[in-house]
Protein backbone atom coordinates (compact mmCIF):
# COMPACT_ATOMS: atom_id res chain seq x y z
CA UNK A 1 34.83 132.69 79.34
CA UNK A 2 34.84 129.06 78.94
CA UNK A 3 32.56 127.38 81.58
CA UNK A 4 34.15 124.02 83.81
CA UNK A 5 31.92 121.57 81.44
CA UNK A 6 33.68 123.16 78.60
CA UNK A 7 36.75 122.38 79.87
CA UNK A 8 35.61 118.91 80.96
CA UNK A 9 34.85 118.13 77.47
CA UNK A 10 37.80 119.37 75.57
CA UNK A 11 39.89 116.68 77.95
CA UNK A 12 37.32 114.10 77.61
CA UNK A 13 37.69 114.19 73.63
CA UNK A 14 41.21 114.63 73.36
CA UNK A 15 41.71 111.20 75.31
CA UNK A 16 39.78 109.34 72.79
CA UNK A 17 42.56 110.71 70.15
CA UNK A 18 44.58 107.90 72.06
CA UNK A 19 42.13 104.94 71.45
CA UNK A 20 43.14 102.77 68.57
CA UNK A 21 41.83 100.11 67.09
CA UNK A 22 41.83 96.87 68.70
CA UNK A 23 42.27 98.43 71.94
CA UNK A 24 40.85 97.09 75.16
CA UNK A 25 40.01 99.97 77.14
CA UNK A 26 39.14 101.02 80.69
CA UNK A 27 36.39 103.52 81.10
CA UNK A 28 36.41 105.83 84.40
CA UNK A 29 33.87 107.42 86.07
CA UNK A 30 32.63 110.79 86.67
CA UNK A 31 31.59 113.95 84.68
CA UNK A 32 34.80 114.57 82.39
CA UNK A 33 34.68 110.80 80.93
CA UNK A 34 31.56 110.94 80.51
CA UNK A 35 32.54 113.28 77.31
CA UNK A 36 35.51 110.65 76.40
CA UNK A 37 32.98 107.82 76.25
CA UNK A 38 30.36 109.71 74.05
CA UNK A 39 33.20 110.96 71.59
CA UNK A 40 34.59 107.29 71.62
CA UNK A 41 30.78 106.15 70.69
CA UNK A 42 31.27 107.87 67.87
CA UNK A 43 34.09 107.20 66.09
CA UNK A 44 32.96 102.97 67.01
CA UNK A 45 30.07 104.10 65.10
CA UNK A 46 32.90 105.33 62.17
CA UNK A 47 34.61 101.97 62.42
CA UNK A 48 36.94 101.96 65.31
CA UNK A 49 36.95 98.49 67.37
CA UNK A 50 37.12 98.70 70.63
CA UNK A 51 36.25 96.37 73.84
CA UNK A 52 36.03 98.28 77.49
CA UNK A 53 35.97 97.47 80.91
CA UNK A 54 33.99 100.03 82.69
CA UNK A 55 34.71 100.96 86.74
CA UNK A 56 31.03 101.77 87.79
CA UNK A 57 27.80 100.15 87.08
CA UNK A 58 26.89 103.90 86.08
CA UNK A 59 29.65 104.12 83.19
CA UNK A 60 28.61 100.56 82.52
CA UNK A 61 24.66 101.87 82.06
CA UNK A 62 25.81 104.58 79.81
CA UNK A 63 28.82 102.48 77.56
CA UNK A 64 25.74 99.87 76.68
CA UNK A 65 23.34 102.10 75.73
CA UNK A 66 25.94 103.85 73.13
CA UNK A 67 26.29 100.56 71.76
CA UNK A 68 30.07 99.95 73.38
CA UNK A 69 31.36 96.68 73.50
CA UNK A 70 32.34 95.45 77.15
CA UNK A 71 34.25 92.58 78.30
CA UNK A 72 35.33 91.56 81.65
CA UNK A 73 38.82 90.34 83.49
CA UNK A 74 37.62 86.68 82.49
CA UNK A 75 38.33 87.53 78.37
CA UNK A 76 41.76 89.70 79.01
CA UNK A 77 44.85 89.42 80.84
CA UNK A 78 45.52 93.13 80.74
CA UNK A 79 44.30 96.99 79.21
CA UNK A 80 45.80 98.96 76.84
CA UNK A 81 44.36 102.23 77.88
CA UNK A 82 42.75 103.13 80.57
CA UNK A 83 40.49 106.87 80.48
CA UNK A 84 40.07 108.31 84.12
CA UNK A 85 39.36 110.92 85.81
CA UNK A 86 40.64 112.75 89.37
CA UNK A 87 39.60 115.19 92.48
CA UNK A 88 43.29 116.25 92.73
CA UNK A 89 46.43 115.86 90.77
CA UNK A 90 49.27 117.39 92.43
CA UNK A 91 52.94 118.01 90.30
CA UNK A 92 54.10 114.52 90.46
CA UNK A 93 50.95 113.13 88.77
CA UNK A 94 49.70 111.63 92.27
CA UNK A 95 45.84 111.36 92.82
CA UNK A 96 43.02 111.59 94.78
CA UNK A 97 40.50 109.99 93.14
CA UNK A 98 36.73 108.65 94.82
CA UNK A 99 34.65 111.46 94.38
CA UNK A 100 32.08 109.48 92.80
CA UNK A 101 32.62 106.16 94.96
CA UNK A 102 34.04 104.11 92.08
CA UNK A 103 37.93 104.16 93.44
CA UNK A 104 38.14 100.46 94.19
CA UNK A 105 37.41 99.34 90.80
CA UNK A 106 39.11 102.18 89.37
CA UNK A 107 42.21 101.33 90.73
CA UNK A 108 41.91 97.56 89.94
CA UNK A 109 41.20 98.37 86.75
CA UNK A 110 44.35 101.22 86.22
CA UNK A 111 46.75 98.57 87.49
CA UNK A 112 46.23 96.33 85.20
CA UNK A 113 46.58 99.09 82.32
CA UNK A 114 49.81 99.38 80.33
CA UNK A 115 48.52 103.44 79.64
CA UNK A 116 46.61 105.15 81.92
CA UNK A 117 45.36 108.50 81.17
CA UNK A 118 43.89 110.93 83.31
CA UNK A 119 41.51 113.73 82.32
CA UNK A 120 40.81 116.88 84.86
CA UNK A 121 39.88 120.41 84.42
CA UNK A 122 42.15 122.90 85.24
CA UNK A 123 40.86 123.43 88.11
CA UNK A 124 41.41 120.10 90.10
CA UNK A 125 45.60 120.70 89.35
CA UNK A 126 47.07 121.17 93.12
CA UNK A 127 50.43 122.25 94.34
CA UNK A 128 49.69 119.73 97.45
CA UNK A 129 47.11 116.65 97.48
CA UNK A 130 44.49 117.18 100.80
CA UNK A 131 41.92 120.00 100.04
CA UNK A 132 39.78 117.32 98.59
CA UNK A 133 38.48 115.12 101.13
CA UNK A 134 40.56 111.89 101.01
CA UNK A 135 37.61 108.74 100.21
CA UNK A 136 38.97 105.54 101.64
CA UNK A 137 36.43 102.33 101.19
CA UNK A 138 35.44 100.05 104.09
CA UNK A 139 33.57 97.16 105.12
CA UNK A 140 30.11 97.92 106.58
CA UNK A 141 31.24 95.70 109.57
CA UNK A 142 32.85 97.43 112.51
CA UNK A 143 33.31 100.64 110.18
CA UNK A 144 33.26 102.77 113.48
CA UNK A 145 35.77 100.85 114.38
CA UNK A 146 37.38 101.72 110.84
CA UNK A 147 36.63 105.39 111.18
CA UNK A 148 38.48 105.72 114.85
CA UNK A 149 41.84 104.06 113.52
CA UNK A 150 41.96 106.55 110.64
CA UNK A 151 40.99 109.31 112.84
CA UNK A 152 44.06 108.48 114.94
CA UNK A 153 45.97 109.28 111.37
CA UNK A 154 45.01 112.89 112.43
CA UNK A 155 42.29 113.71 109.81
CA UNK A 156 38.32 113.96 110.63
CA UNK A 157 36.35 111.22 109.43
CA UNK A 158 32.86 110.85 107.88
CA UNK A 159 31.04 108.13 106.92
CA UNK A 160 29.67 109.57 103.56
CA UNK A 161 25.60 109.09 103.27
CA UNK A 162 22.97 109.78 100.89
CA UNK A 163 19.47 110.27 101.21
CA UNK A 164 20.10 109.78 105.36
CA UNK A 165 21.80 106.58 104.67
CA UNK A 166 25.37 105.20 104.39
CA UNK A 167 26.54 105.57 100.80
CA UNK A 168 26.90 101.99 99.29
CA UNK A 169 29.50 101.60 96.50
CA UNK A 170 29.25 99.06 93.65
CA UNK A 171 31.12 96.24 95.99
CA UNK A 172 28.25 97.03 99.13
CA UNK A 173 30.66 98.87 100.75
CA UNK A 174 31.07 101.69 102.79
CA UNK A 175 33.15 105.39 101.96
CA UNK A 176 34.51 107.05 104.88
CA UNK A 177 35.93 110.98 103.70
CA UNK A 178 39.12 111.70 105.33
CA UNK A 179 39.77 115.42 105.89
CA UNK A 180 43.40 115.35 106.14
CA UNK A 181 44.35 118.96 104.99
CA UNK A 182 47.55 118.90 103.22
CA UNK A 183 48.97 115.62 102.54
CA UNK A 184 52.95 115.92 102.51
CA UNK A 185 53.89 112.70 102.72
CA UNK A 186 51.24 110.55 100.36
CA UNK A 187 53.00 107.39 99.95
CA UNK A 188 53.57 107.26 103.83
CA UNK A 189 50.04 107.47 104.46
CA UNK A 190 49.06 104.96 101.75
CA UNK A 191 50.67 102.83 103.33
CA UNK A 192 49.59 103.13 107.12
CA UNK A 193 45.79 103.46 105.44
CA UNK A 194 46.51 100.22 104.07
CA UNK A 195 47.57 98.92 107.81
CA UNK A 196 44.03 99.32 108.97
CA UNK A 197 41.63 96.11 109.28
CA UNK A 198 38.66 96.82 107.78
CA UNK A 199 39.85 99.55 104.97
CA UNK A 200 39.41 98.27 101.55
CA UNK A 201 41.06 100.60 99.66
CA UNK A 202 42.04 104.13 99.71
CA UNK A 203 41.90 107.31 96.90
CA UNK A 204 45.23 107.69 96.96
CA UNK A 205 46.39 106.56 93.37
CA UNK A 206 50.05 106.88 93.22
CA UNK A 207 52.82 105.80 90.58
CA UNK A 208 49.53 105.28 88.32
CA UNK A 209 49.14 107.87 85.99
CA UNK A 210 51.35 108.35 82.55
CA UNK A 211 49.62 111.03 81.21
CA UNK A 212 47.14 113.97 82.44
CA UNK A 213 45.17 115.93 80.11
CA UNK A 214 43.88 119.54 81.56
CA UNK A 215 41.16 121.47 79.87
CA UNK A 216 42.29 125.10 80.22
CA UNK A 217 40.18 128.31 80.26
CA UNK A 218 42.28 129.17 77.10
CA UNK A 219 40.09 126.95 75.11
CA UNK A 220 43.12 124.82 75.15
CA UNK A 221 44.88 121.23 76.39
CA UNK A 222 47.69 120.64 78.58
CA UNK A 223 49.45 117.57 78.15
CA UNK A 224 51.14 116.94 81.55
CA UNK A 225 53.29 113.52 80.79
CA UNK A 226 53.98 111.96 84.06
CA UNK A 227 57.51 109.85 85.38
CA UNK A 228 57.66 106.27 84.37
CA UNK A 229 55.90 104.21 86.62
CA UNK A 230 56.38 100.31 86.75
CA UNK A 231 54.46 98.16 83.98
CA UNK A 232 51.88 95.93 85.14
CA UNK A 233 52.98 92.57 85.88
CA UNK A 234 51.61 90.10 83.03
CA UNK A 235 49.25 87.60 83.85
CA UNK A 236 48.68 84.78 82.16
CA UNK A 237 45.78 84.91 78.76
């Protein structure tokens, strides 16, 4: 029996088949692209050329020390591929993604990719997004506030902590968890998250994906190719 790393890895390598030279790439976070950014550490080592945005100061930690090279908004106008991972993907490639606290960058940077690619293990596929507690970011002031007004949404909130304290993401922000149960309507709620003052962003990430890779117990990888979604709009170089 193949164990869940196992079947992280497997995704995280076959996404790298996808990198070509020349590429600028976004790297995700979390444990399954954390496999995609050692295998694509190797083949730069072989001779590929590659330049990456990472979405976490973590994934940026571990792309330098493999010798990756990493470039900011400032030197490109857009990605070519973007490697990701999610908490949920339900059967029309919508996400939750946030697990890790890295959602707001992750979704700047997946909106600016022409590609993006998602890589899950089999067991984060759902036939409805909600099990997985939905992260939404907020600012530290009036986040009680926050919290109430997404209560009213009809999920329990929690402000997210660690070691006793509130969980700070990358921006100095805070991550409420929004117990919602099933989610039937995503794009609905997306929106009225988006209503609230004081929410940054939320872990929905819908219309985003064009490609899911699933590690499978079989020792194998499903290719799930998702419904067009709209190409980023070009800014200028």
């Amino acid at each position: 029996m193949i164990d869940l790393s196992q079947l992280k890895r497997l995704a995280g390598e076959r996404a790298v088949d996808y990198v070509q030279s020349g590429m600028a790439v976004g790297l995700g976070s979390g444990s399954t692209v954390f496999y995609a950014i050692q295998r694509l550490a190797e083949r730069v080592r072989a001779g590929l050329e590659v330049r990456c945005i990472p979405t976490s100061l973590v994934t940026e930690r571990l792309a330098r020390s493999l010798g990756l090279r990493l470039l900011d908004f400032s030197e490109v106008a857009e990605l070519d591929l973007v490697i990701d991972g999610a908490d949920e993907v339900d059967p029309n490639c919508n996400l939750v993604k946030g697990g890790g606290g890295a959602l707001l960058r992750e979704k700047v940077v997946a909106a600016a990719a022409r590609r993006v690619v998602i890589l899950v293990d089999e067991t984060k596929l759902v036939g409805r997004l909600g099990a997985f507690p939905l992260p939404v970011e907020v600012l530290p002031f009036g986040w009680q506030v926050t919290l109430r007004r997404l209560e009213r949404l009809g999920c329990r909130a929690t402000l997210r902590e660690r070691g006793g304290e509130p969980f700070l993401t990358d921006n100095g922000n805070f991550i409420i968890d929004c117990h919602f149960g099933e989610i039937s309507a995503p794009a609905e709620l997306e929106r009225e998250i988006d209503l609230i003052p004081g929410v940054v962003e939320s872990g929905l990430f819908l219309n985003l994906a064009d490609l899911v890779l699933v590690g499978r117990r079989e020792g194998i990888v499903e290719e799930i190719t998702c419904r067009a979604r709209p190409s980023p709009q070009r800014l200028p170089a």
